[in-house]
C-alpha atoms as a PDB file:
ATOM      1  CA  UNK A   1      84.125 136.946  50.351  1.00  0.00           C
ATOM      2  CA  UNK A   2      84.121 135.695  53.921  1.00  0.00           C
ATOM      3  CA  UNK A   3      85.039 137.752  56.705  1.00  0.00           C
ATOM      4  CA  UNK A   4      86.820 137.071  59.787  1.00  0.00           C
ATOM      5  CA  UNK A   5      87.572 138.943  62.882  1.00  0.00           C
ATOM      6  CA  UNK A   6      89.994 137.277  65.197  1.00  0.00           C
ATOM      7  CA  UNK A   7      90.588 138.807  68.829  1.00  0.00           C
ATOM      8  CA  UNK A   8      93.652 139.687  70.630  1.00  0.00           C
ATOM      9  CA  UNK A   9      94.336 140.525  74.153  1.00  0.00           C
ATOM     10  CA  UNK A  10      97.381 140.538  76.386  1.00  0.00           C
ATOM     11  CA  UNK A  11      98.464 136.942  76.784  1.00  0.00           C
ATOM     12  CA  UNK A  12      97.214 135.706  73.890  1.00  0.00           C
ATOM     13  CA  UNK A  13      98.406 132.247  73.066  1.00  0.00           C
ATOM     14  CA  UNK A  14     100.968 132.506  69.948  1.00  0.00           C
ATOM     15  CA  UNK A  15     100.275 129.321  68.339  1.00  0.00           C
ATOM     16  CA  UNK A  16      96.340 129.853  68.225  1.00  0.00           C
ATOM     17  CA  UNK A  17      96.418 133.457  67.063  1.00  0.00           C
ATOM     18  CA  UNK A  18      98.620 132.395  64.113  1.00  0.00           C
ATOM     19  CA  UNK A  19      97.646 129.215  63.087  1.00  0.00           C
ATOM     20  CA  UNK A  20      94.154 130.921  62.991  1.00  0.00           C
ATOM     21  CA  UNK A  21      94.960 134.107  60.844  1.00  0.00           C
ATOM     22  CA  UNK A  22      97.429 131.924  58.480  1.00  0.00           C
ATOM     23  CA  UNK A  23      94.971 129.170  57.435  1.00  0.00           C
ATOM     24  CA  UNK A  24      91.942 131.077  57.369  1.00  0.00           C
ATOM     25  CA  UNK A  25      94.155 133.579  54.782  1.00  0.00           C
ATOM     26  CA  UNK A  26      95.517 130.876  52.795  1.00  0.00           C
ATOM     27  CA  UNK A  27      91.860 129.612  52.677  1.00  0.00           C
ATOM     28  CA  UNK A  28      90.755 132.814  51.026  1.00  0.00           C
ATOM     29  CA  UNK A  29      89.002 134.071  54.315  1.00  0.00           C
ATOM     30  CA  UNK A  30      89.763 138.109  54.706  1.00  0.00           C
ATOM     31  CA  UNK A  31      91.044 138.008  58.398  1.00  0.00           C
ATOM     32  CA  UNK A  32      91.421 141.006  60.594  1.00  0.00           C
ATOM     33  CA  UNK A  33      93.117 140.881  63.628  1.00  0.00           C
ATOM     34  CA  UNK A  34      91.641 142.895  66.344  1.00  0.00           C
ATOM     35  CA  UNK A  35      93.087 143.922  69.724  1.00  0.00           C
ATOM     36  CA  UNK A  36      91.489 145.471  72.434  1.00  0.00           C
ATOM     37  CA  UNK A  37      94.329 148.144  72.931  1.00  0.00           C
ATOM     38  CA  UNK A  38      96.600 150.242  70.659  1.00  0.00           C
ATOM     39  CA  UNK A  39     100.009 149.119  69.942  1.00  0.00           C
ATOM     40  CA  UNK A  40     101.857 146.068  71.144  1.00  0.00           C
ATOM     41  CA  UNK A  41     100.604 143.399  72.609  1.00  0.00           C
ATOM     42  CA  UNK A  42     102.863 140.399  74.304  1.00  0.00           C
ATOM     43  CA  UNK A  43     101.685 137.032  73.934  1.00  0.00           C
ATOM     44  CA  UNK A  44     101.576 134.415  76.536  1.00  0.00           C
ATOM     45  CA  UNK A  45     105.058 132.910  75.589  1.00  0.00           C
ATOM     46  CA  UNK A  46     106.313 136.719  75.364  1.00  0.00           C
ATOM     47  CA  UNK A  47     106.170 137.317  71.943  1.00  0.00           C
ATOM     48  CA  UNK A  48     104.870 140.667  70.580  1.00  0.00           C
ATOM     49  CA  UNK A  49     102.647 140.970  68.111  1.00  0.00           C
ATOM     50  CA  UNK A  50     100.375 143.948  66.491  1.00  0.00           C
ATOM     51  CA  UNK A  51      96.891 143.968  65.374  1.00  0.00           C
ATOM     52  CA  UNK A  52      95.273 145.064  62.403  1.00  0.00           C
ATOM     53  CA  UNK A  53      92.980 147.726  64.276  1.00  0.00           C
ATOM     54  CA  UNK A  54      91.683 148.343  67.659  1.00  0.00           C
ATOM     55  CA  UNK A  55      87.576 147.173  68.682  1.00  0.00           C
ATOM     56  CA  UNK A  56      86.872 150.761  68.943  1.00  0.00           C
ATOM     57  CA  UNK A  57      87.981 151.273  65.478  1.00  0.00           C
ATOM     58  CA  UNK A  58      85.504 148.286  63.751  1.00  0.00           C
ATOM     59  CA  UNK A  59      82.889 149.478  61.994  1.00  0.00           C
ATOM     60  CA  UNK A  60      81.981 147.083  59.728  1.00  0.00           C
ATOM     61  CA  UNK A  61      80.787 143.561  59.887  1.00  0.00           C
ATOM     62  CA  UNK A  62      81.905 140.104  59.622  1.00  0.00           C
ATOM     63  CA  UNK A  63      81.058 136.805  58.856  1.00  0.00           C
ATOM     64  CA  UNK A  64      82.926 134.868  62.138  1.00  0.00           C
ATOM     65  CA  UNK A  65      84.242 136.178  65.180  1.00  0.00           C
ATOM     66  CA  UNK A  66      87.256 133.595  66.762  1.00  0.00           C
ATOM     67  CA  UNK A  67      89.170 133.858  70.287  1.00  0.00           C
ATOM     68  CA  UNK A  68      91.844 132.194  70.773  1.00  0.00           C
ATOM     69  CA  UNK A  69      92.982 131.567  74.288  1.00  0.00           C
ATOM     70  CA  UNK A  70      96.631 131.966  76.200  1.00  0.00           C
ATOM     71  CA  UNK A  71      96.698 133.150  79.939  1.00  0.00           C
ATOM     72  CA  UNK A  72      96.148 135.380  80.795  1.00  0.00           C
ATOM     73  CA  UNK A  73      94.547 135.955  77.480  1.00  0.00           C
ATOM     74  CA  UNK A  74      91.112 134.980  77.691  1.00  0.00           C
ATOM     75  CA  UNK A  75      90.499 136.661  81.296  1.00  0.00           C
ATOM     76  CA  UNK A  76      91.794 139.532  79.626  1.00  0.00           C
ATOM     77  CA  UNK A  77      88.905 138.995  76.631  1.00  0.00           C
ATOM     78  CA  UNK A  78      86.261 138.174  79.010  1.00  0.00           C
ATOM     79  CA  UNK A  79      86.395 140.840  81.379  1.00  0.00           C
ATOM     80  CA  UNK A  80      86.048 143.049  78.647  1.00  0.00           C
ATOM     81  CA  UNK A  81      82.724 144.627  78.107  1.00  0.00           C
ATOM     82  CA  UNK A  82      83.097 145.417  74.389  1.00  0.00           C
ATOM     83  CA  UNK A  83      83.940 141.366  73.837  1.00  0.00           C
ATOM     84  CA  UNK A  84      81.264 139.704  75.268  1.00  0.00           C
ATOM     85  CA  UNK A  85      79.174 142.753  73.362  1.00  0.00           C
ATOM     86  CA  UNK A  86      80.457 141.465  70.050  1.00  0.00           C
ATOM     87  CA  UNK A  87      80.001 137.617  71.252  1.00  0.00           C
ATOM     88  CA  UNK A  88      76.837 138.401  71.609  1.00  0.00           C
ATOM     89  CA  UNK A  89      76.096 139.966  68.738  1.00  0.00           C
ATOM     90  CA  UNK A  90      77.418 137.649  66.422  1.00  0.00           C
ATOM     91  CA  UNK A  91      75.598 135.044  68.081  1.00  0.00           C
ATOM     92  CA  UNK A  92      72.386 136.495  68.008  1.00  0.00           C
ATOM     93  CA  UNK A  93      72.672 137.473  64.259  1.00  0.00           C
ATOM     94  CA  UNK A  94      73.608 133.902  63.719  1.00  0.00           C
ATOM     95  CA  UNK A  95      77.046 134.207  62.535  1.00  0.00           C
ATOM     96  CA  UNK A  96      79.879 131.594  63.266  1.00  0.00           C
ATOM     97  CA  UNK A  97      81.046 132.045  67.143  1.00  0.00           C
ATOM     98  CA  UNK A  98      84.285 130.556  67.974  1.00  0.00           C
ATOM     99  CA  UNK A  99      86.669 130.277  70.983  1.00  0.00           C
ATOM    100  CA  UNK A 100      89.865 127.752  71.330  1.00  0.00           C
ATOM    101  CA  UNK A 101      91.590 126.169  74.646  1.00  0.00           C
ATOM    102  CA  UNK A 102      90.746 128.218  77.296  1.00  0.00           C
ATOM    103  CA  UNK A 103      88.638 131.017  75.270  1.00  0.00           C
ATOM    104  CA  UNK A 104      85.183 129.335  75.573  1.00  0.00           C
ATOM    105  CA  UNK A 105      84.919 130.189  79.325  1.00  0.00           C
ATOM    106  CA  UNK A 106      84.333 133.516  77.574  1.00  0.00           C
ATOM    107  CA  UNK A 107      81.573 132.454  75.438  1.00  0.00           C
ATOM    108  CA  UNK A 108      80.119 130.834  78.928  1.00  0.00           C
ATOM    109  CA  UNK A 109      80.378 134.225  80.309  1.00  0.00           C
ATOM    110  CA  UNK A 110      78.471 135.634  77.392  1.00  0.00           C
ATOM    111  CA  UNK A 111      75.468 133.834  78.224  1.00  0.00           C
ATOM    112  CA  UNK A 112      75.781 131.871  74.879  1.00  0.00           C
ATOM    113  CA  UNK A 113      76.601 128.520  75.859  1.00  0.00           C
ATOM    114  CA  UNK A 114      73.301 127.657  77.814  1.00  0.00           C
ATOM    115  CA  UNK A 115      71.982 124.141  76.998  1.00  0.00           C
ATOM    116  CA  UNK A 116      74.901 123.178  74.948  1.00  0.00           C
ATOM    117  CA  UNK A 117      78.424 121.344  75.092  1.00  0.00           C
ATOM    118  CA  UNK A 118      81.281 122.629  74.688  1.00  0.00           C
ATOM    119  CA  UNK A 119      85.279 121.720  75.173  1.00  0.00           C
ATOM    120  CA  UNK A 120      87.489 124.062  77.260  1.00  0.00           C
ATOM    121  CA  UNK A 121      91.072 123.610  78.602  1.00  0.00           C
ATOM    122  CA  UNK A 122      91.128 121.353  81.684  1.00  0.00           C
ATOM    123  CA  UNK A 123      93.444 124.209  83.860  1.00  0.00           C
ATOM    124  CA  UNK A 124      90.982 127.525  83.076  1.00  0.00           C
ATOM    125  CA  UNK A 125      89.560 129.421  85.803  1.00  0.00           C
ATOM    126  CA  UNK A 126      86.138 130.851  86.343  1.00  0.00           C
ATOM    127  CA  UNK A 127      86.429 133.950  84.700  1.00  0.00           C
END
């Protein structure tokens, strides 16, 4: 069975997060939705949604990590320490790495873009 782990932060983009989690489930992919606080978090578009668990509570491993974007979403995911920790990780174990919209500015950030192309929103900034 494959494994996902989808991130969430504050001002997360709505459309992304769920479009992600509902086709990768009807796919047969186990998804679980991880946030990088307890409880509530609002979307960029104000919705509120909850995670599945907290980062500090993953233990185990998966086969994909995704982040989807939203501002002030991905600032929130790449000034996180424990995200561009896992980014890393995943890339360096050679496991599927992906970001949507404005999200790969956080893979940039990670270090793991060097020498290769990648699309990002036109209106991100430098994060």
């Amino acid at each position: 069975m494959v494994k996902a782990l989808v991130l969430m932060a504050d001002g997360f983009e709505e459309i992304e997060l769920s479009s992600i989690v509902n086709i990768l489930r009807r796919g047969g992919v186990i998804v679980t939705i991880v946030s990088l606080k307890e409880g509530l978090l609002t979307g960029s578009r104000g919705i509120k949604m909850q995670a599945d668990a907290s980062i500090d509570s993953i233990k185990e491993t998966y086969d994909m990590i995704i982040l989807p974007g939203g501002s002030p979403g991905y600032v929130n995911l790449g000034n996180d320490r424990r995200v561009l920790n896992l980014v890393n990780k995943y890339h360096a174990e050679g496991k599927i790495v992906a970001a949507i919209c404005a999200a790969p500015s956080v893979l940039a950030k990670a270090g793991i873009l060097t020498r290769k192309k990648a699309t990002v929103f036109r209106e991100w900034k430098m994060i």
